[in-house]
C-alpha atoms as a PDB file:
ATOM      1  CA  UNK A   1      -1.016  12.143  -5.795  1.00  0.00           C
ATOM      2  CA  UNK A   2      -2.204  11.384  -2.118  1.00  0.00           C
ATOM      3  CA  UNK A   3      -3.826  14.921  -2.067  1.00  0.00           C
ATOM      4  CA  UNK A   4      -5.523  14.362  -5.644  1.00  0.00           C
ATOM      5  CA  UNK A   5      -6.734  11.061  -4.071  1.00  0.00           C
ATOM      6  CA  UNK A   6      -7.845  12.303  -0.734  1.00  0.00           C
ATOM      7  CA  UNK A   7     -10.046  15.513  -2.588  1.00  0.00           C
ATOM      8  CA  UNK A   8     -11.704  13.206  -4.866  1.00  0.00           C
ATOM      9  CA  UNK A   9     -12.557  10.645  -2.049  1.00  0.00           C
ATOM     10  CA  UNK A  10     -14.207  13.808   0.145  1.00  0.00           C
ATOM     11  CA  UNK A  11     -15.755  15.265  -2.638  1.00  0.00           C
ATOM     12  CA  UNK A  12     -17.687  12.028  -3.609  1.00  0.00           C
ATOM     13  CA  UNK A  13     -18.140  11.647   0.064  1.00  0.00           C
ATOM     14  CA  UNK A  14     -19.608  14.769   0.976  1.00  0.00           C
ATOM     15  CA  UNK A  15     -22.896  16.199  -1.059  1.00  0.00           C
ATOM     16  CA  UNK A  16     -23.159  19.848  -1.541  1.00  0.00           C
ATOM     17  CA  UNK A  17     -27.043  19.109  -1.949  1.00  0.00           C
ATOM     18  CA  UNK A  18     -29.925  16.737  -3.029  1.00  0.00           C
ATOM     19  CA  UNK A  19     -28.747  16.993  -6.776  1.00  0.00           C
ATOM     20  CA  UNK A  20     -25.151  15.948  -6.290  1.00  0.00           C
ATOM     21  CA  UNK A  21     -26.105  13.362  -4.283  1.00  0.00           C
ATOM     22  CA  UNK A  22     -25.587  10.734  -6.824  1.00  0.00           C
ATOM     23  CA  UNK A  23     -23.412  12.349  -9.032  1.00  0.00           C
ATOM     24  CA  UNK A  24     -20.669   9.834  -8.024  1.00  0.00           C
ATOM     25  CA  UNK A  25     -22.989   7.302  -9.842  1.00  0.00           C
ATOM     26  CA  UNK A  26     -23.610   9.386 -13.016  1.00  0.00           C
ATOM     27  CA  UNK A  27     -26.640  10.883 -12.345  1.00  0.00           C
ATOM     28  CA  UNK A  28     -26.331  13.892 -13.349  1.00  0.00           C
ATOM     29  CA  UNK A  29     -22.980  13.779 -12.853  1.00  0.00           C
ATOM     30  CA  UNK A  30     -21.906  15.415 -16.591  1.00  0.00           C
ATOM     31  CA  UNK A  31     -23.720  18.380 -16.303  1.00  0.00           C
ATOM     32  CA  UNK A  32     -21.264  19.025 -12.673  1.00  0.00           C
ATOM     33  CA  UNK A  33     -18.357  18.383 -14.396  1.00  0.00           C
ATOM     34  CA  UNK A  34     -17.826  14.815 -13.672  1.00  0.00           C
ATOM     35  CA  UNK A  35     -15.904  12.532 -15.595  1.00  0.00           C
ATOM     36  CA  UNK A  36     -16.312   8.710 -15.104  1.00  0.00           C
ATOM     37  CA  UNK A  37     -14.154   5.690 -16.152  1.00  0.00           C
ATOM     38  CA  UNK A  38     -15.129   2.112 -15.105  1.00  0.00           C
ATOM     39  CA  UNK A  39     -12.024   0.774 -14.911  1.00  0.00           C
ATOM     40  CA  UNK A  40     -13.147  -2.683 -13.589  1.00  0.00           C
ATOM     41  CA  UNK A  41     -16.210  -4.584 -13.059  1.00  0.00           C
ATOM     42  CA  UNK A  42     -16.531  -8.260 -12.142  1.00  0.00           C
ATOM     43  CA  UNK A  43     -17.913 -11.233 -10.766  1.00  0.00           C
ATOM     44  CA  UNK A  44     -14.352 -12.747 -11.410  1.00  0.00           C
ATOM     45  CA  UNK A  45     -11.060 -12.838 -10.384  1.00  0.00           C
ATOM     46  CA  UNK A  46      -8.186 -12.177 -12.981  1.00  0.00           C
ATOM     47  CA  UNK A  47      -7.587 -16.030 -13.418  1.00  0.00           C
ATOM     48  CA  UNK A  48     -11.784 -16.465 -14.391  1.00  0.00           C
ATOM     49  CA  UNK A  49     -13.255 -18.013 -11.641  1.00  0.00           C
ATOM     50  CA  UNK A  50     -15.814 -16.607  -9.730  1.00  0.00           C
ATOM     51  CA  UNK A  51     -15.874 -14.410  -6.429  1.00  0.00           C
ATOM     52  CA  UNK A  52     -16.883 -16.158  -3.224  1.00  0.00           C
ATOM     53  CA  UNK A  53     -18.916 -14.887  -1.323  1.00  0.00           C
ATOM     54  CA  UNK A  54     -18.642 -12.233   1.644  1.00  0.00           C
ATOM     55  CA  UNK A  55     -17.363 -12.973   4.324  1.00  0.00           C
ATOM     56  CA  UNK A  56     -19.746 -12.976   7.567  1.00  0.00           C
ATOM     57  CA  UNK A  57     -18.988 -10.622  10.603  1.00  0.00           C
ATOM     58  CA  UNK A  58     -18.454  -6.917  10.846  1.00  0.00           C
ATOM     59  CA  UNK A  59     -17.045  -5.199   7.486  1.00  0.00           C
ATOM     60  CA  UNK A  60     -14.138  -3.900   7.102  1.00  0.00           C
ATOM     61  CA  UNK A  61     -12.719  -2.041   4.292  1.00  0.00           C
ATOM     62  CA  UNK A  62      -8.609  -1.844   3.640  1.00  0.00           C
ATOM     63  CA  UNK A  63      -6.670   0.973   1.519  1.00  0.00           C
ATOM     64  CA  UNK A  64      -3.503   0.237   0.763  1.00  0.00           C
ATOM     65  CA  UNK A  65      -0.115   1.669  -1.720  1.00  0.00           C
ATOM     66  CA  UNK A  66       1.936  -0.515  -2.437  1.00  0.00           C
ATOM     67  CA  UNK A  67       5.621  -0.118  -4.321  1.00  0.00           C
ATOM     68  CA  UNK A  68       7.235  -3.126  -5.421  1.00  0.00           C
ATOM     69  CA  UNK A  69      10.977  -2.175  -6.563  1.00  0.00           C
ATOM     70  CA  UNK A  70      11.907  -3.530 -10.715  1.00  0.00           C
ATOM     71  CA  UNK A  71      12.761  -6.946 -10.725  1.00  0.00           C
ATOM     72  CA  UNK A  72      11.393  -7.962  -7.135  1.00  0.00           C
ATOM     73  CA  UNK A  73       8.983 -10.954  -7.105  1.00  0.00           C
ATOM     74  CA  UNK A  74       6.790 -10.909  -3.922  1.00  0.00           C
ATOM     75  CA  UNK A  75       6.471 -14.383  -2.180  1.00  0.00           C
ATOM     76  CA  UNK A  76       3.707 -16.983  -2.296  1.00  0.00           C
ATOM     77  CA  UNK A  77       0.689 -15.943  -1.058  1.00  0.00           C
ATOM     78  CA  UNK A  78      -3.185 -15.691  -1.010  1.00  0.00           C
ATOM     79  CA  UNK A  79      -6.592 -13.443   0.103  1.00  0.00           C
ATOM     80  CA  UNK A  80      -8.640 -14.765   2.093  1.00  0.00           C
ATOM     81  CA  UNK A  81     -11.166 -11.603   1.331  1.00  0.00           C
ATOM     82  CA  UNK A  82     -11.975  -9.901  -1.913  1.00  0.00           C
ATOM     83  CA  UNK A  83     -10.082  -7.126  -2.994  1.00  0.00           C
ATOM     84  CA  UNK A  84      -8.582  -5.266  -6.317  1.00  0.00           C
ATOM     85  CA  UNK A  85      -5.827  -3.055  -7.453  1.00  0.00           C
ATOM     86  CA  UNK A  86      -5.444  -0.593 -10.203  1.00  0.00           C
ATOM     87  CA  UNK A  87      -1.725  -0.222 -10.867  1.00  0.00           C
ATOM     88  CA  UNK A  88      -0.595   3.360 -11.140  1.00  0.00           C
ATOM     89  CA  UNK A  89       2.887   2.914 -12.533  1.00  0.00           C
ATOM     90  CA  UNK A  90       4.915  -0.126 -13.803  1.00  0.00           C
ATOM     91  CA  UNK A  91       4.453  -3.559 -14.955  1.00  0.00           C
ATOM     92  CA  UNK A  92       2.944  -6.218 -12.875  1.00  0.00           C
ATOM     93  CA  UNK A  93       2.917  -9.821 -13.486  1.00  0.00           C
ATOM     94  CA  UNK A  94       0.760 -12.118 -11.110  1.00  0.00           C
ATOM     95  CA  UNK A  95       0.984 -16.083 -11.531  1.00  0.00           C
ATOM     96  CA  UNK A  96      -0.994 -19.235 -10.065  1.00  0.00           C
ATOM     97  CA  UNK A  97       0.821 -22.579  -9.372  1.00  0.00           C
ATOM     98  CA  UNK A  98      -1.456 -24.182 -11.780  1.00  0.00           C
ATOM     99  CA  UNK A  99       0.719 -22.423 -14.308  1.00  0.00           C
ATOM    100  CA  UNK A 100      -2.092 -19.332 -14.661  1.00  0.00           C
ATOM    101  CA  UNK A 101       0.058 -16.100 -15.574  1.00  0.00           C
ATOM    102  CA  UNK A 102      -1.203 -12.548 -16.205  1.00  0.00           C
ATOM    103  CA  UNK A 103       0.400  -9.269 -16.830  1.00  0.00           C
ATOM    104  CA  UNK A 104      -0.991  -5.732 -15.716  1.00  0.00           C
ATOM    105  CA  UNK A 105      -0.036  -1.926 -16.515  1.00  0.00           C
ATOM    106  CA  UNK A 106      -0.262   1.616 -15.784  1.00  0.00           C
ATOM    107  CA  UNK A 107      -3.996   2.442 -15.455  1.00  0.00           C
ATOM    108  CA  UNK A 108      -5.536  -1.039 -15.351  1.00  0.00           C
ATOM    109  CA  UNK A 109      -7.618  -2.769 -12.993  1.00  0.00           C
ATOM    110  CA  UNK A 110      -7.807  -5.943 -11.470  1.00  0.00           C
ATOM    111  CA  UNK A 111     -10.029  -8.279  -9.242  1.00  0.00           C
ATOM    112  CA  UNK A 112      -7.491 -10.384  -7.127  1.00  0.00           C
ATOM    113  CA  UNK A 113      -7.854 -14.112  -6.529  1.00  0.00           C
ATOM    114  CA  UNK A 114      -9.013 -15.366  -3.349  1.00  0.00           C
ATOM    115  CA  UNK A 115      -7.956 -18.377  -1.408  1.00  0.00           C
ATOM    116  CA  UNK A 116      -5.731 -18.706  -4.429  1.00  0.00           C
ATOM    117  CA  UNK A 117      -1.872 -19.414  -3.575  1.00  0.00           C
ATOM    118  CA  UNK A 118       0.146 -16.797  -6.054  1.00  0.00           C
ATOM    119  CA  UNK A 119       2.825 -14.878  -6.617  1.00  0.00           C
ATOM    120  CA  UNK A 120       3.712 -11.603  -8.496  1.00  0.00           C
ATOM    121  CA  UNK A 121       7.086  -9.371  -9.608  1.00  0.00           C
ATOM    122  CA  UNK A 122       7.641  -6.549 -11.278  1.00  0.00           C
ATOM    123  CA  UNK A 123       8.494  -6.779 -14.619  1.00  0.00           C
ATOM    124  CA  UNK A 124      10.232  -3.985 -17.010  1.00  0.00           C
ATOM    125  CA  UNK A 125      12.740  -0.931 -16.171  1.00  0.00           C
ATOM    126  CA  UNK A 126       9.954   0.511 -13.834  1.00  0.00           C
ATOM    127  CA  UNK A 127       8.607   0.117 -10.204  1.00  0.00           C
ATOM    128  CA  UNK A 128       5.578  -1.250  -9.564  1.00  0.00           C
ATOM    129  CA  UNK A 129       2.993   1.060  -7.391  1.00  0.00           C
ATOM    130  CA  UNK A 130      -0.848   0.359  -7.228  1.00  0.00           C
ATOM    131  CA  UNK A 131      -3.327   0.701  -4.950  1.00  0.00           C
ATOM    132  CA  UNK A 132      -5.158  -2.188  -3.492  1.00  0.00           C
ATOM    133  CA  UNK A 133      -8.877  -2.282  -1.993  1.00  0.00           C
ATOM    134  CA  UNK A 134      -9.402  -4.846  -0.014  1.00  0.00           C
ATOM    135  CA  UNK A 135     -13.297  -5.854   1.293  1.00  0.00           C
ATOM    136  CA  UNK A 136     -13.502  -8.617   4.364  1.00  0.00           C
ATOM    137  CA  UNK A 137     -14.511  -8.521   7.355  1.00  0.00           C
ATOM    138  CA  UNK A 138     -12.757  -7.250  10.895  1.00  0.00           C
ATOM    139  CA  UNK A 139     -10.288  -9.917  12.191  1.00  0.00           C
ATOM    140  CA  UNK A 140      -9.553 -11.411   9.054  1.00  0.00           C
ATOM    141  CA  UNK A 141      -6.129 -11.228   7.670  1.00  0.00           C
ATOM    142  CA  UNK A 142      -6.075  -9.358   4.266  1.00  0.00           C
ATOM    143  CA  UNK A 143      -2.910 -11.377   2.953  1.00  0.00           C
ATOM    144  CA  UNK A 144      -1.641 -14.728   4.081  1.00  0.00           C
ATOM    145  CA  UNK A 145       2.352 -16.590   3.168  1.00  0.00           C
ATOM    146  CA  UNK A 146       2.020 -19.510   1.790  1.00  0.00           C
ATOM    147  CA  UNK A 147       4.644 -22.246   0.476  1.00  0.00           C
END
């Protein structure tokens, strides 16, 4: 999976010429083959409310896997930067303290809350393993405990 991941990133990184240039962005991207899924695409965060703004400073742009064993619920916490998952295997429910609860699966997306305290486990037989990308700027933590 890493080396399926890893090709796809360089090939959409790296033009052969002018006319695959964009072909990350669908132009002309069917007649090289490409195939395309939006899997998310929002001005919100999975609870509804809307995205703050970037932060100021130098970007900085996180990757990360994450496996979360069956039955493990991860502690309170919250983002202070923008990011979002797709979950590649598993179940994963994520929940506010306001009461807010909502349930992912294999092959969806999500837009994380921000400066929001929550918590998530993984629900059903299976492990949980998604990828997160997170968007903040340098020096800013991407994940912060809370009580």
């Amino acid at each position: 999976m890493k080396r399926v991941a890893f090709t796809l990133v360089m090939l959409l990184a790296i033009p052969l010429n002018a006319r695959e240039i964009h072909a990350h962005d669908g132009h002309g991207a069917e007649k090289l083959g490409v195939s395309i899924t939006e899997l998310v695409n929002s001005s919100k965060e999975w609870n509804g409310q809307a995205l703050p703004n970037y932060p100021a400073g130098q970007a900085e742009i996180k990757v990360l896997r994450i496996k979360i064993p069956s039955g493990v619920t991860l502690p309170w916490h919250y983002h202070p930067v923008i990011n979002s998952a797709v979950i590649l295997n598993g179940r994963l429910e994520l929940y506010t303290k306001d009461g807010m609860t909502k349930s992912f699966g294999a092959g969806e997306a999500l837009i994380e809350v921000v400066n929001t305290a929550h918590a998530g486990k993984a629900v059903g037989p299976d492990d949980v393993d998604l990828v997160v990308f997170y968007a903040g700027s340098k020096g800013i933590p991407t994940t912060v405990l809370s009580k």
